[in-house]
N, C-alpha and C. Protein backbone atom coordinates (compact mmCIF):
# COMPACT_ATOMS: atom_id res chain seq x y z
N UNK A 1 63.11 217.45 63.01
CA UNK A 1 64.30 217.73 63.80
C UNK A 1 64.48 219.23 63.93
N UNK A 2 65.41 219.75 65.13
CA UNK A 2 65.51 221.27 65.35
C UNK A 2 66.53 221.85 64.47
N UNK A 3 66.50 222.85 64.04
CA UNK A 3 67.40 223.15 63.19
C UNK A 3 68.62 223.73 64.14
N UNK A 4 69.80 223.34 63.78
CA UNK A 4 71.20 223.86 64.44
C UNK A 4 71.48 225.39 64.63
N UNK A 5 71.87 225.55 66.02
CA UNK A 5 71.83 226.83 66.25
C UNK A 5 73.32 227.50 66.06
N UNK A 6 73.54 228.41 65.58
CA UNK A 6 74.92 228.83 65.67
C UNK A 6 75.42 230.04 66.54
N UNK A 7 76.06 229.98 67.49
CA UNK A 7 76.21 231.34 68.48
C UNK A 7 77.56 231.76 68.01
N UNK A 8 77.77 233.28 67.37
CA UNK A 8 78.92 233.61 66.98
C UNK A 8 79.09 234.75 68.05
N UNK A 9 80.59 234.58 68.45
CA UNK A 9 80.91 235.63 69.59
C UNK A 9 82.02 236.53 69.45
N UNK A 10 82.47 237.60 69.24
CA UNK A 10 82.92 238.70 69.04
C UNK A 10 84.33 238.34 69.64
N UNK A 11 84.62 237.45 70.48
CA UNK A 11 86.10 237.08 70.99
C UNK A 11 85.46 235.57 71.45
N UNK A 12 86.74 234.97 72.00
CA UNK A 12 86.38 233.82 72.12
C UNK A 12 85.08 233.31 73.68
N UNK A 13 85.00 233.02 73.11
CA UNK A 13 83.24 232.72 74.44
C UNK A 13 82.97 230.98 74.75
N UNK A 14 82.52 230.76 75.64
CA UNK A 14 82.10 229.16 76.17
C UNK A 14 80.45 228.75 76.20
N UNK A 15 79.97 228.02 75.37
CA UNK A 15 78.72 227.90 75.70
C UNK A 15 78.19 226.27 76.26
N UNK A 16 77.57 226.61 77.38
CA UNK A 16 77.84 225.64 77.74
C UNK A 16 76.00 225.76 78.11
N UNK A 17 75.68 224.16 77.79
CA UNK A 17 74.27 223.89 77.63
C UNK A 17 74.28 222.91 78.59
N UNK A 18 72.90 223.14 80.03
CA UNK A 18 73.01 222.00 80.87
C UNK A 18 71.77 221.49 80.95
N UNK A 19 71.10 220.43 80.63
CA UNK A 19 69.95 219.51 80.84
C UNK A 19 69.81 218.85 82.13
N UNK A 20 68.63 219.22 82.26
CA UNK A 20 68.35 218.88 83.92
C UNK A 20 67.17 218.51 84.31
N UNK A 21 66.92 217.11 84.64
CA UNK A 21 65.94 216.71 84.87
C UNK A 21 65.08 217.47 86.19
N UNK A 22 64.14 217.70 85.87
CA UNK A 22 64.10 218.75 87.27
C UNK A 22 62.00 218.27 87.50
N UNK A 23 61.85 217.06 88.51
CA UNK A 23 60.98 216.42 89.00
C UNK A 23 60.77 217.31 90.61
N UNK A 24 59.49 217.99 91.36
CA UNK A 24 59.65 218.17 92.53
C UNK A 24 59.87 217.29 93.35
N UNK A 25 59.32 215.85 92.92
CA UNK A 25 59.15 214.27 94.08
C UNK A 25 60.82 214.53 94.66
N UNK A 26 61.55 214.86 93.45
CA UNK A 26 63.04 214.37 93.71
C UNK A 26 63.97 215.15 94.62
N UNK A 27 63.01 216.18 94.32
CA UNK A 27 64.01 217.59 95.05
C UNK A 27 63.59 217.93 96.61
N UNK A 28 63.18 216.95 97.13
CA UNK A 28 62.82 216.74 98.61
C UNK A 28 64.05 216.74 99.33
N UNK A 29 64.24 217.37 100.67
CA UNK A 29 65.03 217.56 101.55
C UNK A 29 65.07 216.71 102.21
N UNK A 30 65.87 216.16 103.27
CA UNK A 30 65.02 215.09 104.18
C UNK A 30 64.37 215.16 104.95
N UNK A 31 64.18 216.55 105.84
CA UNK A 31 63.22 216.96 106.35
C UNK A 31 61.84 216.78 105.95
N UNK A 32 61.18 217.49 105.05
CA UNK A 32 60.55 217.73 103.60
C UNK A 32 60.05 216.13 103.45
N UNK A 33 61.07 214.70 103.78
CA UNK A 33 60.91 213.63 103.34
C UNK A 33 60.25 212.82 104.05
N UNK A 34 60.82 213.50 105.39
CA UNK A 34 60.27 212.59 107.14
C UNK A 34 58.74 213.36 106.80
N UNK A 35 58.98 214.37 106.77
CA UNK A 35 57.38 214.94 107.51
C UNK A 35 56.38 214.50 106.43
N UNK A 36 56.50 214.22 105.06
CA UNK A 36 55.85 213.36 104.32
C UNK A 36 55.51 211.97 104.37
N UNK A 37 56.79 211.20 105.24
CA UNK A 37 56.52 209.92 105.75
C UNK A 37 55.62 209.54 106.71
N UNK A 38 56.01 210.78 108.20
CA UNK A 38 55.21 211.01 109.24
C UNK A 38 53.24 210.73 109.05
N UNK A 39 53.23 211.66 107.82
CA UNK A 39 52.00 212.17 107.45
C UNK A 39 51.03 210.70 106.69
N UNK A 40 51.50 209.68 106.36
CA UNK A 40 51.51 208.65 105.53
C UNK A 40 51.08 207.85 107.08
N UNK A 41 52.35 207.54 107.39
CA UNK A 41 52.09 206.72 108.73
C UNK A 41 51.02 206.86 109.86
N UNK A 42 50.66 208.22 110.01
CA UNK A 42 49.60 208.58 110.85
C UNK A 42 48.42 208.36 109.59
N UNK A 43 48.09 208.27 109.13
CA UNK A 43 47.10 208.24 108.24
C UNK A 43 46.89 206.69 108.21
N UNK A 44 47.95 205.62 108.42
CA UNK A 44 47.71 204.24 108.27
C UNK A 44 47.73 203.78 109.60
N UNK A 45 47.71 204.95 110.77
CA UNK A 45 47.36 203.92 112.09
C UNK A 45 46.21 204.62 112.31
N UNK A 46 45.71 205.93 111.91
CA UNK A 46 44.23 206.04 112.14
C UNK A 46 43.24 205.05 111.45
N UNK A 47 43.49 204.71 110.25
CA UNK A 47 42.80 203.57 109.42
C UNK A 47 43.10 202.44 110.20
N UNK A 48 44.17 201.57 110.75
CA UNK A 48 44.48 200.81 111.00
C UNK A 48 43.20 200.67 112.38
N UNK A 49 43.31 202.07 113.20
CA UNK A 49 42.43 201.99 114.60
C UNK A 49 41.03 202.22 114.12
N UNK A 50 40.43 202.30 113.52
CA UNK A 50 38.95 202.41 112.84
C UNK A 50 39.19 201.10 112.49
N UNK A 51 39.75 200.47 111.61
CA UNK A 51 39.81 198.63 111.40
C UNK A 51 39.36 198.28 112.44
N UNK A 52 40.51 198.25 113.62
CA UNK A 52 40.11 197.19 115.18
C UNK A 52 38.47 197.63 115.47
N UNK A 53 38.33 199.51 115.42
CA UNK A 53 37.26 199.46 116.27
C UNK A 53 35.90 198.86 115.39
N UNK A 54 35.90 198.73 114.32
CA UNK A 54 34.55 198.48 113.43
C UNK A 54 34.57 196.92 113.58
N UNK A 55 35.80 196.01 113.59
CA UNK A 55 36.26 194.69 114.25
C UNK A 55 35.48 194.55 115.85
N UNK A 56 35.95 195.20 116.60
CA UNK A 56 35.35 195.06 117.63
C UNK A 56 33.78 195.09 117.67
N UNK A 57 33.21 196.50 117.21
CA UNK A 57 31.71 196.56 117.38
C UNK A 57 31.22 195.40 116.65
N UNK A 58 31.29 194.56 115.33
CA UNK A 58 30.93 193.57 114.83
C UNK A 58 31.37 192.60 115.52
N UNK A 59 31.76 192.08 116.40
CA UNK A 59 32.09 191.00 117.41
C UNK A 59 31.02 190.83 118.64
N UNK A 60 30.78 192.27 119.02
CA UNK A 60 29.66 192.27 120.36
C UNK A 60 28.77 192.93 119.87
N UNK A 61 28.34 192.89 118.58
CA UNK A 61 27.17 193.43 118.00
C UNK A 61 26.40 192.58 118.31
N UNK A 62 25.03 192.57 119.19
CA UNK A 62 24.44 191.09 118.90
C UNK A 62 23.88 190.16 120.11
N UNK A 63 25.69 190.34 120.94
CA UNK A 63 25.53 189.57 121.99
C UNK A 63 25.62 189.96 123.09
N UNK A 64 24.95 189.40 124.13
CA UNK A 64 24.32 190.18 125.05
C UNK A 64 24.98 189.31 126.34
N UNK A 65 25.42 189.39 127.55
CA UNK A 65 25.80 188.62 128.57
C UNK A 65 24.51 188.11 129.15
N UNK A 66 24.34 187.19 130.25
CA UNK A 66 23.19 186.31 130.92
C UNK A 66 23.45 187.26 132.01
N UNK A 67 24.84 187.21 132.34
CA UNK A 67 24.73 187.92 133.96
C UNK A 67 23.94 189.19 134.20
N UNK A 68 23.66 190.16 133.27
CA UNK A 68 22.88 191.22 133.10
C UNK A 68 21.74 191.13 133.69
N UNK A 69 20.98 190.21 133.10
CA UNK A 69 19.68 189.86 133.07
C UNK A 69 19.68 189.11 134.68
């Protein structure tokens, strides 16, 4: 355990001790919050559009129309 501190003051004085959880995640603005969201969301519709297109090429990978020929 810490040993007890004693502050002696020459007239009367206030000490006042403040604990503060202090996380950066938390201390986001909302600005700060959108453009982090923004950044998330574009990142899951570029993945999302590489899905369809690798979907697509494996669908007509292969097959070929008659009318061509």
């Amino acid at each position: 355990m810490a040993d007890p501190v004693s502050i002696t003051c020459p007239s009367t004085c206030t000490v006042t001790v403040v604990h503060e959880l202090s996380l950066p995640p938390l201390q986001l603005t909302a600005s700060e919050g959108a453009q982090i969201a923004v950044a998330i969301l574009a990142i899951w519709a570029i993945a999302y559009g590489f899905r369809a297109l690798v979907q697509m090429l494996k669908k007509t990978d292969g097959e070929s129309s008659s009318e061509s020929e």
